[in-house]
N, C-alpha and C. Protein backbone atom coordinates (compact mmCIF):
# COMPACT_ATOMS: atom_id res chain seq x y z
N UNK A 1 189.24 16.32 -52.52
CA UNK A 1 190.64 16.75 -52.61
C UNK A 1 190.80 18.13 -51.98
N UNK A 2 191.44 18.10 -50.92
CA UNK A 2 192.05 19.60 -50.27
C UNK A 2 192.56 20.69 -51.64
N UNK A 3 192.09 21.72 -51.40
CA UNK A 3 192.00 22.68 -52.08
C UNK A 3 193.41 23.98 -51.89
N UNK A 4 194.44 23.30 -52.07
CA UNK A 4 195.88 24.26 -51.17
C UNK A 4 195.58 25.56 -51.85
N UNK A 5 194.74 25.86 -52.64
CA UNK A 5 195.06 27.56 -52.90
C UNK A 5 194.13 28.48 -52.01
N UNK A 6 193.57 27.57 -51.32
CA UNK A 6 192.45 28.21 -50.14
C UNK A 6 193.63 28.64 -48.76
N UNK A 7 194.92 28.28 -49.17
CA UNK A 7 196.17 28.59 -47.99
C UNK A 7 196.58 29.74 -48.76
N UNK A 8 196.68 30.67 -49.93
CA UNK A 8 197.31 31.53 -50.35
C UNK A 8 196.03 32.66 -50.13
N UNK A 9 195.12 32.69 -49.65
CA UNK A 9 194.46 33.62 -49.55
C UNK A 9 194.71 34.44 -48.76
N UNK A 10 194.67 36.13 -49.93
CA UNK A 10 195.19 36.76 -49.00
C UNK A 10 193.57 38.44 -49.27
N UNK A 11 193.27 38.05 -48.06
CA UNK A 11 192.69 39.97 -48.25
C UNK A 11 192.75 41.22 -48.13
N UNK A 12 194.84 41.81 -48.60
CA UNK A 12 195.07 42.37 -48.27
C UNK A 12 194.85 43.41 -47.20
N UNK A 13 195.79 43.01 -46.16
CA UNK A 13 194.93 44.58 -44.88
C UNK A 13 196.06 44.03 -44.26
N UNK A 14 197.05 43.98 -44.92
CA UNK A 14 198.54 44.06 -44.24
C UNK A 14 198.75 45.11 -43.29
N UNK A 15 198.65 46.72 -44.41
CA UNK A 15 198.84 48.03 -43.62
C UNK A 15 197.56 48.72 -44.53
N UNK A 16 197.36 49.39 -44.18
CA UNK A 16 196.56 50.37 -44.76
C UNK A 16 197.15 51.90 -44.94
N UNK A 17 197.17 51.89 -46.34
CA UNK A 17 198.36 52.87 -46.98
C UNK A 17 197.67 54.30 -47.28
N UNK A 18 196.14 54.04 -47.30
CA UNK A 18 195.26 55.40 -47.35
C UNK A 18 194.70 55.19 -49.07
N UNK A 19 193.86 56.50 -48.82
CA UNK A 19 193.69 56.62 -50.75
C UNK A 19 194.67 56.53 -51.54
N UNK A 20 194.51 55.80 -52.86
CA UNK A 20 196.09 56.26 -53.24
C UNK A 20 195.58 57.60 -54.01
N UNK A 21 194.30 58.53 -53.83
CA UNK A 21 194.77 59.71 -54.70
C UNK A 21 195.25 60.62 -53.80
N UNK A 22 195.29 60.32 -52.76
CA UNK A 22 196.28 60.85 -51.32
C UNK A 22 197.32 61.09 -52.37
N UNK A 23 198.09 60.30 -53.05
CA UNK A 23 199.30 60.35 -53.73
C UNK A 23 200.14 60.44 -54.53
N UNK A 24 198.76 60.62 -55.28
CA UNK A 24 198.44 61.12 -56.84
C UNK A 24 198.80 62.59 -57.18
N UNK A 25 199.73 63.25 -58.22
CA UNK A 25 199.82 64.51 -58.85
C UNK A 25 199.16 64.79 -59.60
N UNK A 26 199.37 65.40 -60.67
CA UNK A 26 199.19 65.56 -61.94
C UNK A 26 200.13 65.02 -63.16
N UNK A 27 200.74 64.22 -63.10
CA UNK A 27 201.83 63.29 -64.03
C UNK A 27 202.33 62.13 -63.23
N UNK A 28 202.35 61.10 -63.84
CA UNK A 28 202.18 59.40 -63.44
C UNK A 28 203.82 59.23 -63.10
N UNK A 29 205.28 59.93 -63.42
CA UNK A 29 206.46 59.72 -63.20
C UNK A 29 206.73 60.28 -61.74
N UNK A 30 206.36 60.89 -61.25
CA UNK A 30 206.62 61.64 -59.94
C UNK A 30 206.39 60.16 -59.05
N UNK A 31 205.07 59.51 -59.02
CA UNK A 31 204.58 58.43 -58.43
C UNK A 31 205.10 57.35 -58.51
N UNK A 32 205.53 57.25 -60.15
CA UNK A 32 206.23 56.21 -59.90
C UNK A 32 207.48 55.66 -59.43
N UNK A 33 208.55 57.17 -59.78
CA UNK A 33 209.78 57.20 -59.26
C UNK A 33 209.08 56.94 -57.50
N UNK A 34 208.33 57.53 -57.02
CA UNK A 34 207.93 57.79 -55.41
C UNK A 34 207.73 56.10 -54.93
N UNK A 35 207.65 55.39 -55.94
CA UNK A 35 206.95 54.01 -55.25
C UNK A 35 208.31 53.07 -55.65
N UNK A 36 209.04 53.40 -56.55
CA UNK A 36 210.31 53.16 -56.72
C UNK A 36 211.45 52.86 -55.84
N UNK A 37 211.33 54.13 -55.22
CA UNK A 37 212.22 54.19 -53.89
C UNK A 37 211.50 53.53 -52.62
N UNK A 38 210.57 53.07 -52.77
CA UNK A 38 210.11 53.12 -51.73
C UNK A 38 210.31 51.65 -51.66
N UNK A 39 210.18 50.69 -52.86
CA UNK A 39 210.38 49.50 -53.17
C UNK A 39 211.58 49.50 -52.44
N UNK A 40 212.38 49.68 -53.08
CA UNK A 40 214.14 49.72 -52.37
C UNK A 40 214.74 49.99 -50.79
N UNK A 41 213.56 51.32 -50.27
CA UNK A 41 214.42 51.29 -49.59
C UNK A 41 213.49 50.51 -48.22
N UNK A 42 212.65 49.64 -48.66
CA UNK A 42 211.96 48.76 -48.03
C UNK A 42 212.29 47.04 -48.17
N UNK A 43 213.22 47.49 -49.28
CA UNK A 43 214.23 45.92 -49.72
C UNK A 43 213.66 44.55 -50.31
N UNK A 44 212.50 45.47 -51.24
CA UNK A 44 211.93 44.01 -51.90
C UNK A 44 212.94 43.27 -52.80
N UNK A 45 212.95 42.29 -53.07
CA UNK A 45 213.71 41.69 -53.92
C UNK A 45 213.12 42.20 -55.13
N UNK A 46 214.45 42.33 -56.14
CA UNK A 46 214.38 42.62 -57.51
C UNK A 46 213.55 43.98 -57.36
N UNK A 47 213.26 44.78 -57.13
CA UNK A 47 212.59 45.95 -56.88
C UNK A 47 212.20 46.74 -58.09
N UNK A 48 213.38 46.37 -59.12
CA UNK A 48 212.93 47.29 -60.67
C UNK A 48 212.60 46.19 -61.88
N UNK A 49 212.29 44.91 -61.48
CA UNK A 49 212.27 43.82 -62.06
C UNK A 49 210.74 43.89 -62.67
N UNK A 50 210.60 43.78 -64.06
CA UNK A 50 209.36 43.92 -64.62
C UNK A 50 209.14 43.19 -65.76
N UNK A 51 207.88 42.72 -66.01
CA UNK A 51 207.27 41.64 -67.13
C UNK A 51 207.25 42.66 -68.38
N UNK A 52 207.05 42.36 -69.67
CA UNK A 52 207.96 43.06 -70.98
C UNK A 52 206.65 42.07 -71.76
N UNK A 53 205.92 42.64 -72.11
CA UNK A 53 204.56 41.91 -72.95
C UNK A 53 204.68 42.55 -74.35
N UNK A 54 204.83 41.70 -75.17
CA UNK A 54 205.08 42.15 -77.00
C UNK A 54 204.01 41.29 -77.63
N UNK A 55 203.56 41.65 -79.16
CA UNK A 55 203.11 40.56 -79.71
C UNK A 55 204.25 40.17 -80.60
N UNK A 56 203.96 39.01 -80.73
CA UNK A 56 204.66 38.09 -81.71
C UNK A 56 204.62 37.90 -83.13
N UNK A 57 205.32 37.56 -83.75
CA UNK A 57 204.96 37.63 -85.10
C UNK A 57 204.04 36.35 -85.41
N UNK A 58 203.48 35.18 -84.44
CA UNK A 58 202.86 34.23 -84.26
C UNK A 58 201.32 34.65 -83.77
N UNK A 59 201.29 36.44 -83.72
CA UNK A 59 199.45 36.77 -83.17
C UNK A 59 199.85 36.52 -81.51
N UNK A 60 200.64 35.82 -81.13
CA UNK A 60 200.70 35.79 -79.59
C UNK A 60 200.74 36.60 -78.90
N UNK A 61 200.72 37.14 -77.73
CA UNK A 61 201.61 37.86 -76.60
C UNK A 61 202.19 36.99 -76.52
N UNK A 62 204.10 37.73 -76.13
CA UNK A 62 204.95 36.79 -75.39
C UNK A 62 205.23 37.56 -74.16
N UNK A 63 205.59 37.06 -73.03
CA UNK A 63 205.81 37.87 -72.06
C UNK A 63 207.66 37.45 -71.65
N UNK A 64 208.29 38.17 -70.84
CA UNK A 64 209.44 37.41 -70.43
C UNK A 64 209.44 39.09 -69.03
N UNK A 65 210.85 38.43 -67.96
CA UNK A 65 210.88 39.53 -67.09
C UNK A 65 212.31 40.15 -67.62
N UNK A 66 212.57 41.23 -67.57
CA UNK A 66 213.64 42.07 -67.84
C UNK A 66 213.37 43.88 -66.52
N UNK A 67 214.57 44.48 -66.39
CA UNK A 67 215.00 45.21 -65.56
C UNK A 67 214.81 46.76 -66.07
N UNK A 68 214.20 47.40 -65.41
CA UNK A 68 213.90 48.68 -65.73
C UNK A 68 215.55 49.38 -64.72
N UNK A 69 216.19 50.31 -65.95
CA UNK A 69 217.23 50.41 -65.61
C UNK A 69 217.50 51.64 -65.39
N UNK A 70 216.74 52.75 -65.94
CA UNK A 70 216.29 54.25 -66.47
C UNK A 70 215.46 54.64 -66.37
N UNK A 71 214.63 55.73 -65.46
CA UNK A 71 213.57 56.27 -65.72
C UNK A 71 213.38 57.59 -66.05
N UNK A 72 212.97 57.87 -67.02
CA UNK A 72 213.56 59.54 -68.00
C UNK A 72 212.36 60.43 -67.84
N UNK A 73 212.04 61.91 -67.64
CA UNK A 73 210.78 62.42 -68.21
C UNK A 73 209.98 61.98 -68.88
N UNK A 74 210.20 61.14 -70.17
CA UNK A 74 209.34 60.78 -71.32
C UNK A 74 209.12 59.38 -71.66
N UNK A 75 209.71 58.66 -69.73
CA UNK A 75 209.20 57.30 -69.88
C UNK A 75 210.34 56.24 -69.61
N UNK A 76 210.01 55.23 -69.55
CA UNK A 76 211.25 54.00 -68.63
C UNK A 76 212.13 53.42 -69.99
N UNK A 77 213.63 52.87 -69.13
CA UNK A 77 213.95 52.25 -69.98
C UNK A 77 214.54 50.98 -69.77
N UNK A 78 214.62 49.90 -70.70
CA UNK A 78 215.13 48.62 -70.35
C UNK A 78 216.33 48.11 -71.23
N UNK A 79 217.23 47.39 -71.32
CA UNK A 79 218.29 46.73 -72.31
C UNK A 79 218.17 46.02 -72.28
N UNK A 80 218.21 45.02 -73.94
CA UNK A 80 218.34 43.83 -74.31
C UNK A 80 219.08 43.19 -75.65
N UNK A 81 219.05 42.88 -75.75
CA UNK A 81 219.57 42.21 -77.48
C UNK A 81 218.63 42.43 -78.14
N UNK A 82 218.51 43.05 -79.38
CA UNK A 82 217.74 43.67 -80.54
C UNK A 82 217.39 43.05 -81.36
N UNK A 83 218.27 41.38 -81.31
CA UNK A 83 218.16 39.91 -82.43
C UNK A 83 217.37 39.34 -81.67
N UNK A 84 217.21 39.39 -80.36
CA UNK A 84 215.87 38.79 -79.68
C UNK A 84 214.50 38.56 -79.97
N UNK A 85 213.88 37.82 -79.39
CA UNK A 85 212.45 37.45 -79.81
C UNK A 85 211.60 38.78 -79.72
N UNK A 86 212.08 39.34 -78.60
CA UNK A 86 211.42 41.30 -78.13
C UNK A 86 211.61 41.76 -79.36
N UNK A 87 212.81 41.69 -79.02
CA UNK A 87 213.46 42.60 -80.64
C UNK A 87 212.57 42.27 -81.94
N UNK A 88 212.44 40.91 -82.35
CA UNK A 88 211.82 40.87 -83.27
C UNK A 88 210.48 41.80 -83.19
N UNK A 89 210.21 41.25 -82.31
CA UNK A 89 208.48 41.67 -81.88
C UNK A 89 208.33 43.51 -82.01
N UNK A 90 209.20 43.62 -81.60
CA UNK A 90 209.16 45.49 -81.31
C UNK A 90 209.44 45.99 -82.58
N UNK A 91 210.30 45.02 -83.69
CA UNK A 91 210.72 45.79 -84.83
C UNK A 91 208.98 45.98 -85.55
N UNK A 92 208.70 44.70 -85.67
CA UNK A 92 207.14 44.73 -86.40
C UNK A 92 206.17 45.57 -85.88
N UNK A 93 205.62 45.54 -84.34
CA UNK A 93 204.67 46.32 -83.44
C UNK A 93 205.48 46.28 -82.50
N UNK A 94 205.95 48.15 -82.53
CA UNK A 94 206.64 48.42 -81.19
C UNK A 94 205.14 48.93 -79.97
N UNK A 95 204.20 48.51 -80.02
CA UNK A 95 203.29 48.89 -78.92
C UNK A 95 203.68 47.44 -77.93
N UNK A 96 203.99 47.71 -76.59
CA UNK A 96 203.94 46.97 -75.58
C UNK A 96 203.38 47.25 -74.00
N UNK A 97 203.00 46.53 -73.28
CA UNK A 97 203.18 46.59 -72.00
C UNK A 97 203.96 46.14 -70.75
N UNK A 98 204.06 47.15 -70.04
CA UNK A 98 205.62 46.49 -69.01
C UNK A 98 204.28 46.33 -67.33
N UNK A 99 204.62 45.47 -66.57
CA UNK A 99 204.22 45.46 -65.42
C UNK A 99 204.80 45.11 -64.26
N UNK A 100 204.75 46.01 -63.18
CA UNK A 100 206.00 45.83 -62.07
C UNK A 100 204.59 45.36 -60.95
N UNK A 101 205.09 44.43 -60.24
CA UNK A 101 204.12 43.94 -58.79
C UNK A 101 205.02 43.77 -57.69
N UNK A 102 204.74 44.29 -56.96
CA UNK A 102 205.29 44.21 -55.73
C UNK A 102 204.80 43.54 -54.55
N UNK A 103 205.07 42.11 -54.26
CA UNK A 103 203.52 41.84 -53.99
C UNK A 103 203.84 42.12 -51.67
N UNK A 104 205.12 42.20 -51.53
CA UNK A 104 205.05 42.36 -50.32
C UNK A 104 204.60 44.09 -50.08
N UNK A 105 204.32 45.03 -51.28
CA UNK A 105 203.93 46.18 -50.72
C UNK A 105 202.42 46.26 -51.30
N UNK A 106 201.90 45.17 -51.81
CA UNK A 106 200.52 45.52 -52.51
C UNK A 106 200.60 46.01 -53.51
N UNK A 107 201.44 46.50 -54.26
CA UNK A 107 201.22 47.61 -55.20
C UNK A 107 201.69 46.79 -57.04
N UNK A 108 200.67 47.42 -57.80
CA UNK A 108 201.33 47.05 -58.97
C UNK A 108 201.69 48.05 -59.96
N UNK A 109 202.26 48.63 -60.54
CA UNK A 109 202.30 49.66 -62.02
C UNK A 109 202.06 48.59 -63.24
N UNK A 110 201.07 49.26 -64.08
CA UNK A 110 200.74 48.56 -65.55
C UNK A 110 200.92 49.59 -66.32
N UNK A 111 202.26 49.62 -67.63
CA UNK A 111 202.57 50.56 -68.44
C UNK A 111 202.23 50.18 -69.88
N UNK A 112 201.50 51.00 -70.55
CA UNK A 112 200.99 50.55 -71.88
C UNK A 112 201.74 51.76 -72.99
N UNK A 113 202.07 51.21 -73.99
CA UNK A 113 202.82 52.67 -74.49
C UNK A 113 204.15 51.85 -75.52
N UNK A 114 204.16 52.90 -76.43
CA UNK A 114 205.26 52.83 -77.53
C UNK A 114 206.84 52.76 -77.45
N UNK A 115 207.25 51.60 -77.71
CA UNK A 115 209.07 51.27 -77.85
C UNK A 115 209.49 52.06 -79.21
N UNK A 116 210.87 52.69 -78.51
CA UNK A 116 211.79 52.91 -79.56
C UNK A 116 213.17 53.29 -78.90
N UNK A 117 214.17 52.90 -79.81
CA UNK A 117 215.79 52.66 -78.92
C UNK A 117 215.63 54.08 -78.56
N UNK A 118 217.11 53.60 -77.93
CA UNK A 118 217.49 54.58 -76.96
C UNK A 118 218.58 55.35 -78.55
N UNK A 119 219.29 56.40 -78.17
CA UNK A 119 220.33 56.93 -78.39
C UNK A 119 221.80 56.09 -78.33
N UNK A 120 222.51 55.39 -79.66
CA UNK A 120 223.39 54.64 -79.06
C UNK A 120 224.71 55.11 -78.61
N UNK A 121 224.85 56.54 -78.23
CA UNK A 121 225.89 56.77 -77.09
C UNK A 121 225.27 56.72 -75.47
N UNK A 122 223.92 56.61 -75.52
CA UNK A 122 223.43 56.10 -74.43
C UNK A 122 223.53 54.87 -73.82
N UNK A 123 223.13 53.95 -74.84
CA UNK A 123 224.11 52.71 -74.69
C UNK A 123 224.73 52.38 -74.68
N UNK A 124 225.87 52.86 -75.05
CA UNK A 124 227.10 53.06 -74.86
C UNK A 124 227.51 53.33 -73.75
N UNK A 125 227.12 54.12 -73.04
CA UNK A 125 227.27 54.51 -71.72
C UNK A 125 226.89 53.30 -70.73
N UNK A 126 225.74 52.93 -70.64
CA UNK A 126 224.98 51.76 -69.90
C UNK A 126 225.98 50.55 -69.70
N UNK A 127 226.54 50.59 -71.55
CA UNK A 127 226.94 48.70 -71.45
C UNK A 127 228.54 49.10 -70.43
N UNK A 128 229.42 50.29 -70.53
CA UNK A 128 230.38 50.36 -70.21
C UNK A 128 230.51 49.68 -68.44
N UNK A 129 229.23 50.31 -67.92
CA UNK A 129 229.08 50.41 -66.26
C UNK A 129 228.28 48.69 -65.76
N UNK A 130 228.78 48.25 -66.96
CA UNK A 130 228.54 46.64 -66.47
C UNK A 130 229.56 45.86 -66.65
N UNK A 131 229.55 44.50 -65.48
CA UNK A 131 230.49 43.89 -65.33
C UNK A 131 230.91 43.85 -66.11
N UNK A 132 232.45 42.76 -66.20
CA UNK A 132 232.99 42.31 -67.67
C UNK A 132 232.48 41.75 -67.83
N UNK A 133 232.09 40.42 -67.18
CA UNK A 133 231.58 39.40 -68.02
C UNK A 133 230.09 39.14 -68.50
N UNK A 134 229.58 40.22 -68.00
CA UNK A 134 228.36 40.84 -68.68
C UNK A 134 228.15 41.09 -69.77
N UNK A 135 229.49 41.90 -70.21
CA UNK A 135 229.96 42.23 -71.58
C UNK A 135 229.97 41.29 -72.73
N UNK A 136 230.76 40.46 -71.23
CA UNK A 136 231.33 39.09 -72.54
C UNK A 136 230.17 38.43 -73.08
N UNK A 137 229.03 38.36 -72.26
CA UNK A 137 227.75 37.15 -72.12
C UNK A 137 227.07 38.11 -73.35
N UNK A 138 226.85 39.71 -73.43
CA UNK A 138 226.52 39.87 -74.36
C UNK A 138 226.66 39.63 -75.73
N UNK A 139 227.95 39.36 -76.03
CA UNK A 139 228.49 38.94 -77.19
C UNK A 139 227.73 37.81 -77.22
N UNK A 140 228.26 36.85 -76.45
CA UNK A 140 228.40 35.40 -76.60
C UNK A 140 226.47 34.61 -76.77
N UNK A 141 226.04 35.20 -75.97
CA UNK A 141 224.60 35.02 -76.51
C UNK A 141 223.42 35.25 -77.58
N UNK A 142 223.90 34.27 -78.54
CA UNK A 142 222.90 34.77 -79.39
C UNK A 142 221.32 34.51 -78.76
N UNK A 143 220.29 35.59 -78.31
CA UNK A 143 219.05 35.34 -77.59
C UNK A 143 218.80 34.84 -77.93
N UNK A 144 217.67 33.76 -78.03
CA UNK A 144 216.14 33.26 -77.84
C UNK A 144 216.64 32.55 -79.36
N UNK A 145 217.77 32.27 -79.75
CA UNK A 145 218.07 31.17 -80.39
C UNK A 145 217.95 30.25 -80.34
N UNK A 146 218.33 29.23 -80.93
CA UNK A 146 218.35 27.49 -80.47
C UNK A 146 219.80 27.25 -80.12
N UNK A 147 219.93 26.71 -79.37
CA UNK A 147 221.16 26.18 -78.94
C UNK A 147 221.26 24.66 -78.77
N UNK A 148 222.55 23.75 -79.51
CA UNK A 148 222.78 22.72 -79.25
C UNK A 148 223.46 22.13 -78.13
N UNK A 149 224.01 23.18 -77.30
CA UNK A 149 224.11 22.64 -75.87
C UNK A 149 224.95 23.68 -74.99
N UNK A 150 225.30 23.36 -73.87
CA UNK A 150 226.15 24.44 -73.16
C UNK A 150 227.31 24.79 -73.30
N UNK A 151 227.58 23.38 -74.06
CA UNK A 151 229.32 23.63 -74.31
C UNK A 151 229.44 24.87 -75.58
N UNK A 152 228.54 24.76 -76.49
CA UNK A 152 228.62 25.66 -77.73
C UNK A 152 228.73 26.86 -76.84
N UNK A 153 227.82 27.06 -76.30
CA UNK A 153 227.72 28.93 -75.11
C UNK A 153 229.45 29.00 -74.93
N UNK A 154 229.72 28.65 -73.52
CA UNK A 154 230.61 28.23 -72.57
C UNK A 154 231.73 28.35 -74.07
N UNK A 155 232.21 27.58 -75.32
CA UNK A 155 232.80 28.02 -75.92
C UNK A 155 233.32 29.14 -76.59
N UNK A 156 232.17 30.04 -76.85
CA UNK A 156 231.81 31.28 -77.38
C UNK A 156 232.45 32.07 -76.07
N UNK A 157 231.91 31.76 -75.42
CA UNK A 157 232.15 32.88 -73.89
C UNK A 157 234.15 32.36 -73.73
N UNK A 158 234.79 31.44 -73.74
CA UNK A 158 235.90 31.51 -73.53
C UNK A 158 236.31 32.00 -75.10
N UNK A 159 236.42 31.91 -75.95
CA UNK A 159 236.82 32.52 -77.32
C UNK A 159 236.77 33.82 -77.25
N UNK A 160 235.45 35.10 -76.61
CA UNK A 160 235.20 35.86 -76.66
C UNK A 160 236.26 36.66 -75.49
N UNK A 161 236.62 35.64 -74.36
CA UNK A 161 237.27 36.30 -72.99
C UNK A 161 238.56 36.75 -73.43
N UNK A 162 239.25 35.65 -74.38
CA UNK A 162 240.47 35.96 -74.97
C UNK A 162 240.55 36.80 -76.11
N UNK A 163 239.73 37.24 -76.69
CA UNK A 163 239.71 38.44 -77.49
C UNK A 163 239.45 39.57 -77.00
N UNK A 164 238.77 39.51 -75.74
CA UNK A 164 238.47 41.02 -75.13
C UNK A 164 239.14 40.78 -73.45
N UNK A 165 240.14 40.81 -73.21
CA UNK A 165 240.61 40.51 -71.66
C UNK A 165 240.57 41.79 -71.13
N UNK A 166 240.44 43.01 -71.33
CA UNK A 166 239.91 44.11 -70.87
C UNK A 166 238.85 44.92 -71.21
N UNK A 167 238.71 45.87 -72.34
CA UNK A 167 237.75 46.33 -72.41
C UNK A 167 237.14 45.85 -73.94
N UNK A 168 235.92 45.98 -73.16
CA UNK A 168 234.85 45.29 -74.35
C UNK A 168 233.90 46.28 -74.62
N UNK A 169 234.01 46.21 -76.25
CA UNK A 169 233.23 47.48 -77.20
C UNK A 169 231.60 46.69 -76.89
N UNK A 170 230.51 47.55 -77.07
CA UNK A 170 229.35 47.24 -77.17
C UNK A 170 228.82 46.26 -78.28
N UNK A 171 227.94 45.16 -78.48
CA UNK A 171 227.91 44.72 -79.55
C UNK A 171 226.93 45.51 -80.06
N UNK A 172 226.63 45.73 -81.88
CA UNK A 172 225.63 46.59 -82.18
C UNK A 172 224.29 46.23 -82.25
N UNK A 173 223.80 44.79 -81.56
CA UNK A 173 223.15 44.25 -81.49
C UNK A 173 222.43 44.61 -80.15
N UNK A 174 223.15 44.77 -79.65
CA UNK A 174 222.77 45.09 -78.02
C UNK A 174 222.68 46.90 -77.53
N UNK A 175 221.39 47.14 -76.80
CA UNK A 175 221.20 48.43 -76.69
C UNK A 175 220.26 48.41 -75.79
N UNK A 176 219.22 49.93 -75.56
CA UNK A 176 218.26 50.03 -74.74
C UNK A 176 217.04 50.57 -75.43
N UNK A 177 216.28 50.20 -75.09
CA UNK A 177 214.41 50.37 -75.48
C UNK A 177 213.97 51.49 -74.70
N UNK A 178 213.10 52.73 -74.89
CA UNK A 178 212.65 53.95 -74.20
C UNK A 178 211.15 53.29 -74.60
N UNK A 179 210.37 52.78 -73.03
CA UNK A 179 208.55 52.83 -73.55
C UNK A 179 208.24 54.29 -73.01
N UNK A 180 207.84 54.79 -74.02
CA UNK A 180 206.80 55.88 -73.88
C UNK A 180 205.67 55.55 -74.00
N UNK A 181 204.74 55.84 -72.66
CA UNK A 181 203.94 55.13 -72.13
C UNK A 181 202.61 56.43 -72.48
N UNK A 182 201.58 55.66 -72.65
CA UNK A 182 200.11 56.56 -73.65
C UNK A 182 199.28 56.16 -71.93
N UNK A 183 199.61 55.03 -71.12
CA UNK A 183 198.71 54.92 -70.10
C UNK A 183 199.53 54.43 -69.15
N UNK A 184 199.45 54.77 -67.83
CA UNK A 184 200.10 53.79 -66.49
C UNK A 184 198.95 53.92 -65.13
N UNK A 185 198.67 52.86 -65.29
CA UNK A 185 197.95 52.20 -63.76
C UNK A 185 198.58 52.09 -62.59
N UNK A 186 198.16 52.96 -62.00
CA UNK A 186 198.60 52.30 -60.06
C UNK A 186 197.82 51.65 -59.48
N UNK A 187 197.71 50.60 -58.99
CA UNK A 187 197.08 49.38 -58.29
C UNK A 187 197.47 49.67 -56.90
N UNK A 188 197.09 49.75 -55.97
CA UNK A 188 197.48 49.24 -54.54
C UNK A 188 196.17 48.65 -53.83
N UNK A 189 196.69 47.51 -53.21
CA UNK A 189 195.65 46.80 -52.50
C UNK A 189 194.62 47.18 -51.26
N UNK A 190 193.88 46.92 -50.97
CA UNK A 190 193.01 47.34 -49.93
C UNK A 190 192.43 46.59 -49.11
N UNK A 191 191.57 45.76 -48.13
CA UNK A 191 191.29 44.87 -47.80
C UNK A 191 189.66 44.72 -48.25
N UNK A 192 189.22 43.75 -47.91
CA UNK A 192 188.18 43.09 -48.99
C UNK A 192 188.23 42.97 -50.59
N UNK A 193 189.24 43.31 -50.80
CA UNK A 193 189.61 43.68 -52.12
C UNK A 193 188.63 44.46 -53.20
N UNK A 194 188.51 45.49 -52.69
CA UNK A 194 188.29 46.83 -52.46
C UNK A 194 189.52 47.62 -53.04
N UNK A 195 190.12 47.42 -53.91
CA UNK A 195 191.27 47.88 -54.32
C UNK A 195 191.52 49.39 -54.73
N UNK A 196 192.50 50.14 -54.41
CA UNK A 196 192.40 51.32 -55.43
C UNK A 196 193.50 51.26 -56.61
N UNK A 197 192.26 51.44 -57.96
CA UNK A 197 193.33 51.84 -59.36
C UNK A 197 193.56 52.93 -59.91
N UNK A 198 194.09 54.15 -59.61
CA UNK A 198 194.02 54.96 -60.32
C UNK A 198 194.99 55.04 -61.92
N UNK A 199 194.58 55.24 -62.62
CA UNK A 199 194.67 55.64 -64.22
C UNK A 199 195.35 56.83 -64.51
N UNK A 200 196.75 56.86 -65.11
CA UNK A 200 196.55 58.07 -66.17
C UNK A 200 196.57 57.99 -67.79
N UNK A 201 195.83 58.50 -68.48
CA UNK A 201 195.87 58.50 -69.44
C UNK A 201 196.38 59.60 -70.54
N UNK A 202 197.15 59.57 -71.27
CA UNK A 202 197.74 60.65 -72.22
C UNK A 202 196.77 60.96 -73.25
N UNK A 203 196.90 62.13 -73.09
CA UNK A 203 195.56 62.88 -73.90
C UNK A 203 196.24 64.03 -74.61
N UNK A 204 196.47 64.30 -75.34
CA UNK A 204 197.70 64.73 -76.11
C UNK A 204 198.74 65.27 -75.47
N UNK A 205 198.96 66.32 -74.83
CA UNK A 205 200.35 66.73 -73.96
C UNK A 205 199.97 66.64 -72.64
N UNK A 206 198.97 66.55 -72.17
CA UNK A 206 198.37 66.34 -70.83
C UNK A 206 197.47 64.83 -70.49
N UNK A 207 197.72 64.67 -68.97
CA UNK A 207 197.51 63.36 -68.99
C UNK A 207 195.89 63.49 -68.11
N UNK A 208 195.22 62.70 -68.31
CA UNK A 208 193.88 62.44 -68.06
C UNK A 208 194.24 61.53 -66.93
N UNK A 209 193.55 62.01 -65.44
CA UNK A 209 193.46 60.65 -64.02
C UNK A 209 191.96 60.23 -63.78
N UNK A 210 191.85 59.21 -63.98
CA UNK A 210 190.07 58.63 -63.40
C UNK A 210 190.66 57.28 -62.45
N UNK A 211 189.62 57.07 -61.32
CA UNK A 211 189.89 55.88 -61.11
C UNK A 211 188.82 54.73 -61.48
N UNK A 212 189.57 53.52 -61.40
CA UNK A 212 188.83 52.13 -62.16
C UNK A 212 188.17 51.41 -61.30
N UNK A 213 186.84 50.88 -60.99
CA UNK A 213 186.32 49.93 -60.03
C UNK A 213 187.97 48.97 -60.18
N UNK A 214 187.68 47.98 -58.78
CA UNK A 214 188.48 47.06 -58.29
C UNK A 214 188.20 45.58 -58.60
């Protein structure tokens, strides 16, 4: 039997981007905002789009993708519904990991580090500068519920349009998560895969850089 994943092989040597401690500071946000923009203004799709790893109240990891929307001095931030399966997960063990891959630039960030909301006039702020019917979908979705079909949604969402035909208050259910991050990995690819990872690690107010075999 032909082996099709012997067609996805790739040994990175697209470009050769240099050391990454070429690019490295002394604090892991400078870099990452730096690889941020660089995502964008190189036009990857979804560019701030990142995996959201919790445990479960089942012993699991669950993973799902959600949008890094904020990036603050003291760490990234994302919005979601708080009745969510995350939500659940973060109320019990707020320790998570977020991971962004980029795979047309080689590069990955791995963020390990502690959830806790945001400020809710912060969110407040956030939910205002989204569509309406963004708004509305917030209401109208109860997350990672069960649902008996589309029409129940689609109902909720027209019930909800006619109660709010202009402006729509935040639900208190809905807000934003700050990870303050204890570790973040930079990955960028190399050819032979030969990779470089450099590490920082938080070591009480100062952050510790080593790099990791590949």
């Amino acid at each position: 039997m032909d082996n099709f994943l012997d067609l996805l092989r790739n040994d990175h040597h697209q470009f050769d981007q240099g050391k990454l401690e070429d690019h490295v500071g002394n604090e892991p946000f400078s870099l990452l905002s730096k690889w941020l923009r660089e995502a964008i203004d190189k036009q990857v799709s979804e560019p701030n789009a990142m995996s959201i790893s919790t445990i479960g109240l089942d012993g699991y990891p669950h993973s799902r993708i959600v949008y890094l929307k904020e990036l603050l001095e003291e760490g990234i931030v994302f919005y979601t519904n708080y009745s969510s399966s995350k939500g659940n997960d973060i109320e019990v063990n707020p320790k998570v990991q977020a991971l962004i891959f980029w795979s047309g630039l080689e590069r990955q960030i791995r963020i390990i580090g502690n959830v806790e909301k945001v400020p809710e006039e912060m969110s407040d702020t956030y939910f205002q500068s989204r569509p309406w019917g963004s708004k509305i979908g917030a209401w109208a979705s109860h997350q990672s519920k069960e649902l008996e079909s589309r029409k129940e949604l689609e109902d909720r969402v027209h019930e909800l349009a006619l109660k709010y035909p202009n402006e729509v208050p935040r639900p208190p259910h809905w807000g934003g998560y700050l990870i303050k991050p204890i570790e973040i990995e930079f990955w960028q690819g190399r050819p032979s895969r030969l990779h470089d990872r450099i590490v920082f690690e938080l070591n009480g107010s100062n952050w510790k850089i080593y790099r990791k075999n590949p």
